[in-house]
Protein backbone atom coordinates (compact mmCIF):
# COMPACT_ATOMS: atom_id res chain seq x y z
CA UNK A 1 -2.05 -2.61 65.78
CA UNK A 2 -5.70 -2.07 65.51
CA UNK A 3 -7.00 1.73 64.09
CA UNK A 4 -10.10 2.78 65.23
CA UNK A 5 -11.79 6.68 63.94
CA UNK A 6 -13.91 8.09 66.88
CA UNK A 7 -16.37 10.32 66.17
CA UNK A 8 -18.21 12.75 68.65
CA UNK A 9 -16.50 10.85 71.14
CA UNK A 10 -17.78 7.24 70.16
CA UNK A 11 -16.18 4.58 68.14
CA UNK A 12 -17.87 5.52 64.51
CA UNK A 13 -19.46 2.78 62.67
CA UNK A 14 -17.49 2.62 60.22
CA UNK A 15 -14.45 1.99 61.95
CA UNK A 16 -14.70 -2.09 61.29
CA UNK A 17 -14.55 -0.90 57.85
CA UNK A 18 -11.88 1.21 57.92
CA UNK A 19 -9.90 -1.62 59.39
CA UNK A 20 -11.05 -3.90 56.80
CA UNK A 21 -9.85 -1.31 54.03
CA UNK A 22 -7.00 -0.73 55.40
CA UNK A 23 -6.07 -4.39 55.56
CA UNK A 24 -7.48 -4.76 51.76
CA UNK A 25 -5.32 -2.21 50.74
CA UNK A 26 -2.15 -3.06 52.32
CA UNK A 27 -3.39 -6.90 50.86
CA UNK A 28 -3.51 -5.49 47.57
CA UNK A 29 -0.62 -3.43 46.90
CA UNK A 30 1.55 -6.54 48.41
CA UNK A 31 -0.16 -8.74 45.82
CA UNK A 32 0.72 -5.83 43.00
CA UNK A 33 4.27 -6.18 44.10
CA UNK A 34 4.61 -9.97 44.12
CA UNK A 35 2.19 -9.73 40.21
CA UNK A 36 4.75 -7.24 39.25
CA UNK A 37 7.42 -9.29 40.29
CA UNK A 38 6.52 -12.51 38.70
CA UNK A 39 5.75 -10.69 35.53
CA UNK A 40 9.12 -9.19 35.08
CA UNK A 41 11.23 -12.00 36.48
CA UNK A 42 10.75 -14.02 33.18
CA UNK A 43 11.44 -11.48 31.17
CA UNK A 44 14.07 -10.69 33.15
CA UNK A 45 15.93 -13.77 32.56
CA UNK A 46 13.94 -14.50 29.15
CA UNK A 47 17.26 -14.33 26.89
CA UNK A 48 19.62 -15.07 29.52
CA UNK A 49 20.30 -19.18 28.75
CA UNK A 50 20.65 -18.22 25.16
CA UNK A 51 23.12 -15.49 25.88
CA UNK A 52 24.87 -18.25 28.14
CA UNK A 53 24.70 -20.61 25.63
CA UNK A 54 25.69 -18.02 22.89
CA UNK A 55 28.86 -17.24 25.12
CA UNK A 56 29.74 -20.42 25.58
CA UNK A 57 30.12 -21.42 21.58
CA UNK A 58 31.65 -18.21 21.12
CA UNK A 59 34.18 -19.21 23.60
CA UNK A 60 34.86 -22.92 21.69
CA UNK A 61 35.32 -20.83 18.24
CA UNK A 62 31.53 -22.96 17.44
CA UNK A 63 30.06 -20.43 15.33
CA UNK A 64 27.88 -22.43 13.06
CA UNK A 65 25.95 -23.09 16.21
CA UNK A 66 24.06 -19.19 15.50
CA UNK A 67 23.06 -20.38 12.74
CA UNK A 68 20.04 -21.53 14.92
CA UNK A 69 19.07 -17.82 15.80
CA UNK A 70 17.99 -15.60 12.66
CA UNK A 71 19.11 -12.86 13.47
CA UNK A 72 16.43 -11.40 11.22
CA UNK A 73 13.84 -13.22 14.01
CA UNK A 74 15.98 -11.33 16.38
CA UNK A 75 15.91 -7.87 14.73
CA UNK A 76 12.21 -8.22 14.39
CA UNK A 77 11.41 -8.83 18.27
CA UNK A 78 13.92 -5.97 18.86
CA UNK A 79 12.29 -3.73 16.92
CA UNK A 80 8.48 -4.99 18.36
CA UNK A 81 10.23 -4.33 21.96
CA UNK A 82 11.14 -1.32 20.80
CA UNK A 83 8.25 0.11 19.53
CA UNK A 84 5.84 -1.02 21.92
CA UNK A 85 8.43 0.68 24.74
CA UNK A 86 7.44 4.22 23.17
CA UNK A 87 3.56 3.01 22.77
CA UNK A 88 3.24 2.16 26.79
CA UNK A 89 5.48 5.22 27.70
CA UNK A 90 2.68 7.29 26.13
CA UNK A 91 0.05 5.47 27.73
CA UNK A 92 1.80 5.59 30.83
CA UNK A 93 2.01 1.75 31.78
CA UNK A 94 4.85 1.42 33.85
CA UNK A 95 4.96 -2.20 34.31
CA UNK A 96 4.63 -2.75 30.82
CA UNK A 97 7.19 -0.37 29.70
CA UNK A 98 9.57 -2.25 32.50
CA UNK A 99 8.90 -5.25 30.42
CA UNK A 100 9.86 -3.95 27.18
CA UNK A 101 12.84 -2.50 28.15
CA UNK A 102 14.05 -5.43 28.94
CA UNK A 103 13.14 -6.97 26.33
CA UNK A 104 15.18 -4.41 24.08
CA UNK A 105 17.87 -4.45 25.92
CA UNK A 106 18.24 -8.38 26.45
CA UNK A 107 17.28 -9.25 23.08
CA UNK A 108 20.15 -6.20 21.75
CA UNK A 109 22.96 -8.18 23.60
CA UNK A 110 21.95 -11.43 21.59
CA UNK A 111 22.34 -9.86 18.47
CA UNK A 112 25.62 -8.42 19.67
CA UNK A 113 26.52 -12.10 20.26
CA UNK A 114 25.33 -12.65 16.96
CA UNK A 115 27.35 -9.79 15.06
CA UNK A 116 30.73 -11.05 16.96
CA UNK A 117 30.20 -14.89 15.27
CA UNK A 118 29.48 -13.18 12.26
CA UNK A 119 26.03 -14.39 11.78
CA UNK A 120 24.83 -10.79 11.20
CA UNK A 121 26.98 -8.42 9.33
CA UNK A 122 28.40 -5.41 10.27
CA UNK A 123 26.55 -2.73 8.58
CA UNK A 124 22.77 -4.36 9.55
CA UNK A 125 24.36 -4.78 13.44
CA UNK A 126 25.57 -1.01 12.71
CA UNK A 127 22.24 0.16 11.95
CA UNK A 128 20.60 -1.63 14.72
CA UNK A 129 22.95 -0.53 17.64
CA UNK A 130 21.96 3.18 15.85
CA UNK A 131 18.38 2.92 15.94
CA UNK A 132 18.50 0.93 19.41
CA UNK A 133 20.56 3.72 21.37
CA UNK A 134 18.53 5.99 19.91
CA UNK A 135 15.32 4.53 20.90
CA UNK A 136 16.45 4.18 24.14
CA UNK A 137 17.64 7.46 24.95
CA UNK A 138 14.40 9.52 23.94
CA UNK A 139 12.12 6.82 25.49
CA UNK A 140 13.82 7.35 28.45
CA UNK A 141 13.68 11.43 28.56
CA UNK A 142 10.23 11.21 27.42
CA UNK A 143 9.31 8.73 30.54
CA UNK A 144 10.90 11.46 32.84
CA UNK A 145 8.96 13.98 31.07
CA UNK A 146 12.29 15.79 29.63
CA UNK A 147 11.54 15.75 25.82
CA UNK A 148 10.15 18.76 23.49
CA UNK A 149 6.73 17.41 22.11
CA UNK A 150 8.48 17.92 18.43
CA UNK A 151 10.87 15.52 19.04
CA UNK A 152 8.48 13.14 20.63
CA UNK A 153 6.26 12.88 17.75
CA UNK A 154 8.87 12.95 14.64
CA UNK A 155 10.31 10.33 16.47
CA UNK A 156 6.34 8.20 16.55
CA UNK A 157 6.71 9.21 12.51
CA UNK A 158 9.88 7.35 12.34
CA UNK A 159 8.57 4.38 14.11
CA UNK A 160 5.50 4.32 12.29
CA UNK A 161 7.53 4.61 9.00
CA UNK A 162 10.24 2.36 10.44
CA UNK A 163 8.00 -0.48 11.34
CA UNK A 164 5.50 -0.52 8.07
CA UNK A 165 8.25 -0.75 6.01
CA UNK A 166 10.40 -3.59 8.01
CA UNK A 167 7.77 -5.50 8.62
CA UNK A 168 7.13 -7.02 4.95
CA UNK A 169 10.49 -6.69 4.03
CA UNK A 170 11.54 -8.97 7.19
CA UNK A 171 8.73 -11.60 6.22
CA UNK A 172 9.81 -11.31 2.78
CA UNK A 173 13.49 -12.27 3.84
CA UNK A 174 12.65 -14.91 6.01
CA UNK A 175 11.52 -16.98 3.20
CA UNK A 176 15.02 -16.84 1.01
CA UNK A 177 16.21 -18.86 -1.20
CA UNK A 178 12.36 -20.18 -1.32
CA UNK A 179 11.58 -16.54 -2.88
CA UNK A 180 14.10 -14.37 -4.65
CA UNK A 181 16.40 -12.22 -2.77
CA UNK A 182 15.41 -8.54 -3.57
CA UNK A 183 14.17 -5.35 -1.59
CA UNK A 184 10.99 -4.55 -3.42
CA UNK A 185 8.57 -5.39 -0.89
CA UNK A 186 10.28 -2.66 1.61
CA UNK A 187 10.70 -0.66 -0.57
CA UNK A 188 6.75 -0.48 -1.56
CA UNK A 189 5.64 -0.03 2.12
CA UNK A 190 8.16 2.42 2.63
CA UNK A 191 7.20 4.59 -0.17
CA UNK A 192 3.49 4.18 1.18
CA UNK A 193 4.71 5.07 4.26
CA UNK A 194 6.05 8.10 4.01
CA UNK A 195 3.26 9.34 2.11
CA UNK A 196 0.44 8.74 4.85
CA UNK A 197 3.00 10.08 7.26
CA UNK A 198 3.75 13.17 5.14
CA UNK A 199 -0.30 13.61 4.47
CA UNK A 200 -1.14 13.33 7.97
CA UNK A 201 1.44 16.24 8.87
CA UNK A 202 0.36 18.63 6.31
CA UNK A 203 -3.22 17.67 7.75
CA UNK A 204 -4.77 15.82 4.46
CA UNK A 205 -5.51 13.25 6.43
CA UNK A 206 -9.06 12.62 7.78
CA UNK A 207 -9.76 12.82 11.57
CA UNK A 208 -10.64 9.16 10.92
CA UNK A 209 -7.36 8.47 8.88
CA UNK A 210 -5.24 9.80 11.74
CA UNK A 211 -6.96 8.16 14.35
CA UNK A 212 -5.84 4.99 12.04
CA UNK A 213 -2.57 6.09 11.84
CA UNK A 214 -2.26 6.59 14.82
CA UNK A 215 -2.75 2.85 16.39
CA UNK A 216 -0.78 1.76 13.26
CA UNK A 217 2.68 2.10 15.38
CA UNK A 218 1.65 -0.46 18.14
CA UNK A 219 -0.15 -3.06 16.07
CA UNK A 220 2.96 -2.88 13.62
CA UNK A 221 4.66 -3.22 16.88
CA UNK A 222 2.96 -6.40 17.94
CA UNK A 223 3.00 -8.15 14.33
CA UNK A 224 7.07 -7.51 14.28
CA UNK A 225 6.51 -9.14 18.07
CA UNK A 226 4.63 -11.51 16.55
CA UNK A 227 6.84 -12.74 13.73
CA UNK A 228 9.82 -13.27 16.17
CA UNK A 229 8.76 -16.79 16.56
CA UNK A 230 7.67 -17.25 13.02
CA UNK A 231 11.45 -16.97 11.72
CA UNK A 232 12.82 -19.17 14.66
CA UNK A 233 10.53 -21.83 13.94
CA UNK A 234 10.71 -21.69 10.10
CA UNK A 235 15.04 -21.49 10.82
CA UNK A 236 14.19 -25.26 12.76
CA UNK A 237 12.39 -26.44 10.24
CA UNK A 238 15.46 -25.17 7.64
CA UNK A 239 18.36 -26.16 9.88
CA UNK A 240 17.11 -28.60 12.75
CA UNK A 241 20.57 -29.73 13.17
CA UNK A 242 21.71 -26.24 14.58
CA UNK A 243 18.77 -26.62 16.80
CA UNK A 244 21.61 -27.26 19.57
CA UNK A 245 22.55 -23.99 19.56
CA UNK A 246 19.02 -23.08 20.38
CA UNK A 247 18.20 -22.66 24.59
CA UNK A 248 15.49 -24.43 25.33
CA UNK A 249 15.49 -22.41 29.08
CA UNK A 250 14.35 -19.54 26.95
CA UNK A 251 11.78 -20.59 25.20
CA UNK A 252 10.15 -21.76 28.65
CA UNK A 253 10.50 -18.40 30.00
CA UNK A 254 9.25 -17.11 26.98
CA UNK A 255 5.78 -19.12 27.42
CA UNK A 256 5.61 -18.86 31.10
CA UNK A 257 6.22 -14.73 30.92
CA UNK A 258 3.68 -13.92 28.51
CA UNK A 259 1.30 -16.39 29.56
CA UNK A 260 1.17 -14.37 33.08
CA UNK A 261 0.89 -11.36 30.93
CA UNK A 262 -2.20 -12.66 29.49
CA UNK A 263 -4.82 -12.03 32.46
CA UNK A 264 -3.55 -8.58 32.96
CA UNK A 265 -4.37 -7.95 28.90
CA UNK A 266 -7.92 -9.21 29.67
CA UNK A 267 -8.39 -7.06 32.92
CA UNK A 268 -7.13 -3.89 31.08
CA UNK A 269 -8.95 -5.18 28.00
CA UNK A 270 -5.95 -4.33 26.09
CA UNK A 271 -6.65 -6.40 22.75
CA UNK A 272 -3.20 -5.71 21.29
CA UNK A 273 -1.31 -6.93 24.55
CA UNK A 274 -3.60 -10.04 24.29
CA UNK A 275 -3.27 -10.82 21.06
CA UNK A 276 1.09 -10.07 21.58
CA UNK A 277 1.09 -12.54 24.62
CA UNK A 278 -0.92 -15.17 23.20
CA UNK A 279 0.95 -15.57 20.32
CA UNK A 280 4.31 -15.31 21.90
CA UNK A 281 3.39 -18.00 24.87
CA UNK A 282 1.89 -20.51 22.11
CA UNK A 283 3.95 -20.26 19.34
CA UNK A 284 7.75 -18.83 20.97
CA UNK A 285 6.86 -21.04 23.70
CA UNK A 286 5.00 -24.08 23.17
CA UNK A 287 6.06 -24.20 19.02
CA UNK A 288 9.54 -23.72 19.90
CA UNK A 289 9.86 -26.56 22.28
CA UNK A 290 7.44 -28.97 20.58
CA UNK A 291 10.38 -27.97 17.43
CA UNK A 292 13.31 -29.03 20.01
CA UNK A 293 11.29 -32.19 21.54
CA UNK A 294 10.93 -33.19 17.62
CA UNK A 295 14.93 -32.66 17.13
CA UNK A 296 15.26 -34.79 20.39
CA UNK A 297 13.20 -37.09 19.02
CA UNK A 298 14.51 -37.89 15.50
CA UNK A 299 18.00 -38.56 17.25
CA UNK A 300 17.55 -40.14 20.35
CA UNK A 301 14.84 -42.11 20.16
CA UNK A 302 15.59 -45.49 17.75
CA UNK A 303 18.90 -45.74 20.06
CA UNK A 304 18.02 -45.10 23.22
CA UNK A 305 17.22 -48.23 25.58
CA UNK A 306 14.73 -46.20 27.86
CA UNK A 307 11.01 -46.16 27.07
CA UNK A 308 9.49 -43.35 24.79
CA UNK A 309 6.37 -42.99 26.96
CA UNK A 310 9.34 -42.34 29.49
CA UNK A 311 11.71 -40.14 27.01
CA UNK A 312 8.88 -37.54 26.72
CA UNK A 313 7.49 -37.22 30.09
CA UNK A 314 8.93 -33.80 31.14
CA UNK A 315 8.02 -32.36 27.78
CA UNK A 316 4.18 -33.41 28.15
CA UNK A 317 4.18 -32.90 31.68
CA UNK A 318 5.27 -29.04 30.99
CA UNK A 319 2.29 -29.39 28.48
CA UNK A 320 -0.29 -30.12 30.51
CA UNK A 321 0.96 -27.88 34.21
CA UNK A 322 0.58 -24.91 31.05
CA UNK A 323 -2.23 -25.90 30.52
């Protein structure tokens, strides 16, 4: 149905535009739909093979097969998710904070998987079910506007605290037996921590400290994002046997979801989503399975009869559709 606006009793002028607006708009918000869509379905079902997959060795008593997910890789992208949910639900993003709550909660039921094969012990999976509730619960009454402001903002400290002290401790721990097994790099940033935080409350801070301070929560956020892959990889490189344990469904949905999310970081101009989403499409994505095709590689190919050229083809046609 056509609209037309009259006015003083003849078609206006701009009526032809109105139409065309009208269309434009209705063309647009479908198109924000479908984006939105596409965006989320990824991460939707980002963890879901691995959970599958996790299930079904749980099911044939094959534990050693999570061995191939470090759980400290997991607790790291849990805790990124985590803290970039509270960053967007400040700014107000609601597609991005769909995306990380999904991410927190699908990457939470992994490491569940993980604590009931024993790869994680009890008090660390403990801990994180503590933190993770809690994270949840006054995200969520802050999206809905139902949290005191005092609440709200000891609970940025305790990110802010949270994530400069995991994140060297985590990178630390990724790299034992290669480097002694000890606490002392947490333990420094924590110490540090507290005291900015503590400064900045009693206002000794500079305006230009806070301001600091302040953005120090959601690029903390990204690097534990960041590191995610980091540990999986460097676990491959460890343990490349127990890379069958490792979905490689999930690592495509990994590359494929953030490498959507990559034009919306350079339309907002959103450097920390870019740099997030670029990292996680090349190296969870692309590193990952370049790390499987390798494993497949090594075993497969001096026996099989059928070409190599022929043996790789869906991994390097993946390659080049990404690219």
């Amino acid at each position: 149905m056509r609209l037309v606006v009259v006015v003083r009793d003849r078609p206006a002028a701009f009526g032809f535009t109105f139409v065309v607006s009208f269309s434009f708009l209705c063309w647009f918000l479908v198109n924000c739909f479908a984006f939105l869509f596409f965006w989320n379905l990824p991460f939707l079902l980002l963890q879901l093979p691995q959970i599958i997959l996790n299930y079904r060795n749980l099911m044939a008593g094959n534990n050693s097969a999570f061995l191939a997910v470090p759980w400290l890789g997991m607790l790291t992208g849990l805790l990124g998710n985590l803290s970039l949910l509270s960053y967007f639900i400040k700014k107000k993003e609601s597609e991005a904070v769909a995306i990380q709550l999904l991410g927190v909660v699908s990457i939470y039921v992994a490491i569940l998987q993980l604590a009931m094969a024993e790869a994680m012990t009890l008090p660390h999976f403990v801990a994180t079910s503590i933190v993770t509730a809690s994270g949840v619960i006054i995200n969520s009454l802050k999206h809905f506007d139902l949290l005191n402001n005092g609440i709200w903002k000891s609970w940025e400290e305790f990110i802010t605290i949270a994530g400069l002290s995991a994140l060297p401790q985590v990178i630390w721990s990724t790299f034992v037996p290669i480097v002694p097994n000890t606490v002392f790099p947490g333990c420094i940033a924590l110490f540090t921590a507290v005291l900015v935080v503590s400064k900045a409350r009693m206002g000794k801070l500079s305006k230009k400290g806070v301001n600091i301070l302040g953005s120090v929560s959601g690029w903390t956020a990204t690097l534990l994002f960041m590191w995610m892959p980091v540990a999986q990889m460097w676990t491959n490189l460890l343990n490349p046997k127990n890379m069958k344990g490792l979905s490689a469904v999930t690592m495509l949905l990994a590359m494929i979801g953030n490498g959507l999310l990559i034009p919306r970081a350079l339309v907002t101009r959103d450097l920390m989503w870019f740099t997030g989403s670029t990292w996680a499409c090349v190296f969870y994505g692309w590193g990952n399975l370049v790390c499987l095709y390798r494993n497949y590689f090594v075993e497969r190919c001096t026996s099989a009869r059928t070409p190599l050229i022929l043996k790789g083809s869906h991994f390097w046609t993946l390659m080049f559709l990404q690219c």
